[in-house]
N, C-alpha and C. Protein backbone atom coordinates (compact mmCIF):
# COMPACT_ATOMS: atom_id res chain seq x y z
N UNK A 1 4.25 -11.51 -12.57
CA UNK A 1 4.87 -11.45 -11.25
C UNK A 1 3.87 -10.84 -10.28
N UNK A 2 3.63 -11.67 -9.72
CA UNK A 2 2.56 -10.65 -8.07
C UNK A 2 3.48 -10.84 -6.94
N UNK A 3 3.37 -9.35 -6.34
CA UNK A 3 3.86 -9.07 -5.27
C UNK A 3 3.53 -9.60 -3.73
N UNK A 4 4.12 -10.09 -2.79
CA UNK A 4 3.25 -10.69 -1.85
C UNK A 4 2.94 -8.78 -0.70
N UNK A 5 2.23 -9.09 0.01
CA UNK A 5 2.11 -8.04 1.12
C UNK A 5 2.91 -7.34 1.64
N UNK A 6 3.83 -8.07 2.25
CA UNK A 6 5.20 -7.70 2.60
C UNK A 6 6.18 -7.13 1.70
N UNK A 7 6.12 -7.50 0.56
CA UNK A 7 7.16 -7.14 -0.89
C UNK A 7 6.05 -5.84 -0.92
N UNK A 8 4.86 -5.32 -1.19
CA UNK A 8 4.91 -4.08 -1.85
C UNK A 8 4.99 -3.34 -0.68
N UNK A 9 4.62 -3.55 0.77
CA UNK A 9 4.97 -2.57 2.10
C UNK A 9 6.33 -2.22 1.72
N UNK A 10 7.32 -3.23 1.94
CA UNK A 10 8.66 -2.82 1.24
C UNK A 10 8.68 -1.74 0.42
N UNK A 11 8.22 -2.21 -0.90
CA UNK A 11 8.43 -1.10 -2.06
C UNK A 11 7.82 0.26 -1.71
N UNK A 12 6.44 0.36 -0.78
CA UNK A 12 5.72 2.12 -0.43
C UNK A 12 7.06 2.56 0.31
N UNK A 13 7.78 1.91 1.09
CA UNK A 13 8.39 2.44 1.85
C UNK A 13 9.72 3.21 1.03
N UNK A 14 10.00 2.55 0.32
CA UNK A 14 10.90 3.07 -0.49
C UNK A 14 10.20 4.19 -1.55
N UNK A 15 9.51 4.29 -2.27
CA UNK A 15 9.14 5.20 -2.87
C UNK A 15 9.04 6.45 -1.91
N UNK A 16 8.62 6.86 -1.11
CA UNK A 16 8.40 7.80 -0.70
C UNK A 16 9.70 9.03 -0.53
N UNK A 17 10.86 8.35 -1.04
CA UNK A 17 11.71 9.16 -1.51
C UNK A 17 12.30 9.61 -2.45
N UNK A 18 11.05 8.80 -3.53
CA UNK A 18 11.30 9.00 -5.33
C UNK A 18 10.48 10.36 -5.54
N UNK A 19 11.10 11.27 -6.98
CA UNK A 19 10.35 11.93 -7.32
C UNK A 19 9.68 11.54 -8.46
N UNK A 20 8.56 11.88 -9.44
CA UNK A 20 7.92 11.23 -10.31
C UNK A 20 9.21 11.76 -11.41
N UNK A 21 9.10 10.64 -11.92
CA UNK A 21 10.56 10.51 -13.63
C UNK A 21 9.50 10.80 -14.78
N UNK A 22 8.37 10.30 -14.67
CA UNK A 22 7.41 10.24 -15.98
C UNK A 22 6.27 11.43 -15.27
N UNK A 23 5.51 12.28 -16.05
CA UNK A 23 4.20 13.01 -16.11
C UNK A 23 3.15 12.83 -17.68
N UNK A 24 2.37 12.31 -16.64
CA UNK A 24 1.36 12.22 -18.14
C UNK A 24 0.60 12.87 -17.91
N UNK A 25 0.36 13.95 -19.33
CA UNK A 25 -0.52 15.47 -19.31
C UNK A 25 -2.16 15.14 -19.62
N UNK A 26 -1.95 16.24 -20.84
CA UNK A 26 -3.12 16.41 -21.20
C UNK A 26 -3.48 15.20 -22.49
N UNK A 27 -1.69 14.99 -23.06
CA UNK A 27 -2.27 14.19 -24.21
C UNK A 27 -2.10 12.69 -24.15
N UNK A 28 -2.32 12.58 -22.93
CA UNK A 28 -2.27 10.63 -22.11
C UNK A 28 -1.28 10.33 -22.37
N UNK A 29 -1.16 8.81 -23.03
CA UNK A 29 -0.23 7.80 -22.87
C UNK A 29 -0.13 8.09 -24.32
N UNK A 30 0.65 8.70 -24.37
CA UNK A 30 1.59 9.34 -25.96
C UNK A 30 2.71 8.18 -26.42
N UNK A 31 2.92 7.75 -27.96
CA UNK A 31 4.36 7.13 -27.61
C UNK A 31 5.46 7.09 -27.52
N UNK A 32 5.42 8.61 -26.60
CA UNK A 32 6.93 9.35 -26.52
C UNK A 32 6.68 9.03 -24.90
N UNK A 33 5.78 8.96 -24.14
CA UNK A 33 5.20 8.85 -22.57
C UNK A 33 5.32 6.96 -22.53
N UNK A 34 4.96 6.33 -23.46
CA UNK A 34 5.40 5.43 -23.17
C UNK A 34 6.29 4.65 -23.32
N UNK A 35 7.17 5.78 -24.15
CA UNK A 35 8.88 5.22 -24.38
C UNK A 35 9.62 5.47 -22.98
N UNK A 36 9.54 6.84 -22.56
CA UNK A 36 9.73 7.24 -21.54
C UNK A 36 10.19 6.55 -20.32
N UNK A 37 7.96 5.43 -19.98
CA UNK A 37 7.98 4.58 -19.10
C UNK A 37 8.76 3.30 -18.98
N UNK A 38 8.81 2.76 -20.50
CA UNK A 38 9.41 1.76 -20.39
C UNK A 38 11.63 2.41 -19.76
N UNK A 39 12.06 2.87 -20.69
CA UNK A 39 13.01 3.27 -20.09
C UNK A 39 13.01 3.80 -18.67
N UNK A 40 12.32 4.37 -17.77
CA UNK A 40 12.40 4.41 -16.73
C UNK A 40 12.36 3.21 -16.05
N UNK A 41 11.07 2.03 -16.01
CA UNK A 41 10.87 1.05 -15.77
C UNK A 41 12.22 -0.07 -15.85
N UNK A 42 12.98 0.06 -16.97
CA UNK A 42 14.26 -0.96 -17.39
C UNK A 42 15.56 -0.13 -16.50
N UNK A 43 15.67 1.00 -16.03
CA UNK A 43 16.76 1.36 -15.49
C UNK A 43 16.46 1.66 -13.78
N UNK A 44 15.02 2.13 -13.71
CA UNK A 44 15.14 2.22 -12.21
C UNK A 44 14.40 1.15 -11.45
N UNK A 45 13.36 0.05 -12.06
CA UNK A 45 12.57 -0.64 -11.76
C UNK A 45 11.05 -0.38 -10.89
N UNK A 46 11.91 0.60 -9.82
CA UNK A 46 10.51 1.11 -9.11
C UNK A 46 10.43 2.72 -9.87
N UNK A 47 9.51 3.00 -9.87
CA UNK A 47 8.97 4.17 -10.69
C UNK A 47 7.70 4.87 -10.42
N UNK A 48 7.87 6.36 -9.93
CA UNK A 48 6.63 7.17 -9.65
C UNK A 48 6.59 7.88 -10.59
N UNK A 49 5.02 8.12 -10.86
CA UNK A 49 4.43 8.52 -12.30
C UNK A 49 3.28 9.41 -11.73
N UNK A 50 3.57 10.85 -12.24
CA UNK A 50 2.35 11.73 -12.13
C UNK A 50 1.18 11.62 -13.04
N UNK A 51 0.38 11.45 -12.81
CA UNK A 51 -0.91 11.35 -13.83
C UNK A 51 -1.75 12.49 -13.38
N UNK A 52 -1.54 13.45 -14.68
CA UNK A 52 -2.74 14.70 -14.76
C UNK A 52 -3.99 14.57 -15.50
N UNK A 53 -4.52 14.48 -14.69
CA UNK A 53 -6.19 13.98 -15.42
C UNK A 53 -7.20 14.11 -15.06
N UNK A 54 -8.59 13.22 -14.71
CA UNK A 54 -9.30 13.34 -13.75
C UNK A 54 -9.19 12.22 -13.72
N UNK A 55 -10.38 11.40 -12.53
CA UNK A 55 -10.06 9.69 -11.80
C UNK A 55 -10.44 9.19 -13.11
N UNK A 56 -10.95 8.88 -13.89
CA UNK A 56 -11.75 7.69 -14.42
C UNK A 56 -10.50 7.96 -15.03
N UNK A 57 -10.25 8.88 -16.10
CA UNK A 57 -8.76 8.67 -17.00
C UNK A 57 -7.59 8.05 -16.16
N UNK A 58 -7.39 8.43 -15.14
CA UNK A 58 -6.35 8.00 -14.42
C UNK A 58 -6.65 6.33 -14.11
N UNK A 59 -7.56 6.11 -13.78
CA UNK A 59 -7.45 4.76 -13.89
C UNK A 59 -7.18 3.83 -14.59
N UNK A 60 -8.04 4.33 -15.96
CA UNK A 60 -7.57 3.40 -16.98
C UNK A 60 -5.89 3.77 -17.74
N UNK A 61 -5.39 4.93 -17.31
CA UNK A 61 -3.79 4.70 -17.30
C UNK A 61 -3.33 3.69 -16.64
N UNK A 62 -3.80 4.00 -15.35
CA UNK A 62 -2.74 2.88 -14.26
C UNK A 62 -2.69 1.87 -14.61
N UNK A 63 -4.17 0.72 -15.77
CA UNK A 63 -4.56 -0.10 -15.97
C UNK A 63 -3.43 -0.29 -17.08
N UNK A 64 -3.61 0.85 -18.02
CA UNK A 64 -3.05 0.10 -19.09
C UNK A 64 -1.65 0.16 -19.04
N UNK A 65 -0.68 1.46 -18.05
CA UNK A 65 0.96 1.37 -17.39
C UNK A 65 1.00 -0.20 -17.35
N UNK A 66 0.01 -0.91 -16.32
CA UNK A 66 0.65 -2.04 -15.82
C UNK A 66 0.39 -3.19 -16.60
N UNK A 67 -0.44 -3.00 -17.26
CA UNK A 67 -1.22 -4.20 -18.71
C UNK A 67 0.08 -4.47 -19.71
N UNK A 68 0.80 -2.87 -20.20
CA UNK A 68 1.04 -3.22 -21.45
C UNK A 68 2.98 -3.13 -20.89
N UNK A 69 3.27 -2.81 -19.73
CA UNK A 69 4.63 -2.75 -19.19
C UNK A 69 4.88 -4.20 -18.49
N UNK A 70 3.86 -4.97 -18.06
CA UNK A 70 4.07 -6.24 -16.94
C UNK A 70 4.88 -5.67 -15.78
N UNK A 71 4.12 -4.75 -15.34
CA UNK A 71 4.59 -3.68 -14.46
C UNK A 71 3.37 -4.20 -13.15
N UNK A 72 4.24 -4.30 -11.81
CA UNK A 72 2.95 -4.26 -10.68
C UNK A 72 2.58 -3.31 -10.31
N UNK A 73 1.80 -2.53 -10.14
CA UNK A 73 1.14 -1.31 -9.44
C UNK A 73 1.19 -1.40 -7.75
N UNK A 74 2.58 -0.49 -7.23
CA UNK A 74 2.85 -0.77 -6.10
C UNK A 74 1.73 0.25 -5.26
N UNK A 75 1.16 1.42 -5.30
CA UNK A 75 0.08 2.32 -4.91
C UNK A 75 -0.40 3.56 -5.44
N UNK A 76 -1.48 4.14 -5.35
CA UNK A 76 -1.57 5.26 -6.22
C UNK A 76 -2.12 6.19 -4.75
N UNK A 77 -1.37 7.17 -5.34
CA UNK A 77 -2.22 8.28 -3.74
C UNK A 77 -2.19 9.78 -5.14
N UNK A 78 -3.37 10.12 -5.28
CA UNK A 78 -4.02 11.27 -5.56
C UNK A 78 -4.01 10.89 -7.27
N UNK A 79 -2.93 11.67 -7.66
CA UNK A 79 -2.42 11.61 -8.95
C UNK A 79 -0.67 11.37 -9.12
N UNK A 80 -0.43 10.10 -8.33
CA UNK A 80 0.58 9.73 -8.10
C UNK A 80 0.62 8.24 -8.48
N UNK A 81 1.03 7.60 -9.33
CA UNK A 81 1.35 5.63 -9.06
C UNK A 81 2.89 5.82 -8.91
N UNK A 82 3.16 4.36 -8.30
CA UNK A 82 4.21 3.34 -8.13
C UNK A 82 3.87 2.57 -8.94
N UNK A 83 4.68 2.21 -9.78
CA UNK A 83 5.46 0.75 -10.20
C UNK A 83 6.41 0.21 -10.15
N UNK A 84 6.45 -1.14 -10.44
CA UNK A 84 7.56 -2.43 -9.67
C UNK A 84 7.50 -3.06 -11.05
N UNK A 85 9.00 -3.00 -11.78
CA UNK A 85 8.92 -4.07 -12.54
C UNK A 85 10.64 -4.76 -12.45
N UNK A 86 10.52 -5.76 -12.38
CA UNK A 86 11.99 -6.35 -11.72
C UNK A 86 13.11 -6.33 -12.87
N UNK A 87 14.18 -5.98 -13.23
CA UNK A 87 15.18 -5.81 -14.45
C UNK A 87 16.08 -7.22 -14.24
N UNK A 88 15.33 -8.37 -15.52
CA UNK A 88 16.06 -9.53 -14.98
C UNK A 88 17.17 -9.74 -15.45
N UNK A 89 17.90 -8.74 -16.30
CA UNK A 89 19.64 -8.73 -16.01
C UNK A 89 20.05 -8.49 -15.01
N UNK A 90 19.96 -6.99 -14.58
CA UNK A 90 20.72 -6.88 -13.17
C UNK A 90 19.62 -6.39 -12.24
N UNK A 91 18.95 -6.81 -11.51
CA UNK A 91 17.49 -6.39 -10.25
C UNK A 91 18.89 -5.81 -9.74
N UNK A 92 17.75 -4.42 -9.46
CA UNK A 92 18.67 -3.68 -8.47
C UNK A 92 18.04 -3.74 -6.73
N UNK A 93 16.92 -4.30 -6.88
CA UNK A 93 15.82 -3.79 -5.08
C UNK A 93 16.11 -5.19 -5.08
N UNK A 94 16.83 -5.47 -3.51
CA UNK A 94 15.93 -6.77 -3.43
C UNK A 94 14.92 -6.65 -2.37
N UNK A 95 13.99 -7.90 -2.55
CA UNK A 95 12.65 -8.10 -2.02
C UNK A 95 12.74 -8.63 -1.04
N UNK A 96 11.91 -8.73 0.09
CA UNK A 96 11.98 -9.81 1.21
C UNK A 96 10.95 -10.59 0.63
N UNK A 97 11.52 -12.00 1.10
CA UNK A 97 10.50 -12.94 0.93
C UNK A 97 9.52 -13.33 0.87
């Protein structure tokens, strides 16, 4: 699923009133951190995720959040991502066109 321009402006706008549900520490993408994500991901769809790390680790989180979830990466500001993954039983966001 790729997001068009307008669909992830949408989604920043909305996050900015989420708090992060998931924190990934010291011991990364654990598979208790990525049970976590996926359950967050299947009940809230959009999802802010603290990542404690430094950049290069953090990147290749964000990489592999959205690789191994089919998750879009709606923005990252510091040690912060968004993700967008749509729940195709019941979507709760809808998108503009």
């Amino acid at each position: 699923m790729s997001l068009s321009p307008r669909q992830k402006k949408h989604l920043r706008g909305l996050t900015h009133a989420l708090q992060p549900v998931v924190t990934v520490a010291d011991k990364g993408l654990t598979d208790n951190v990525l049970a976590e994500i996926e359950l967050a991901l299947s009940h809230h769809e959009l999802v802010k995720i603290k990542l404690r790390s430094d950049r290069e680790t953090r990147v290749g989180h964000i990489a592999e959040i959205a690789r191994r979830f089919g998750a879009e990466q709606v923005h990252v500001i510091g040690q912060v991502a968004c993700f967008f993954r749509r729940n195709p039983e019941k979507p709760m966001i809808e998108l503009p066109k």
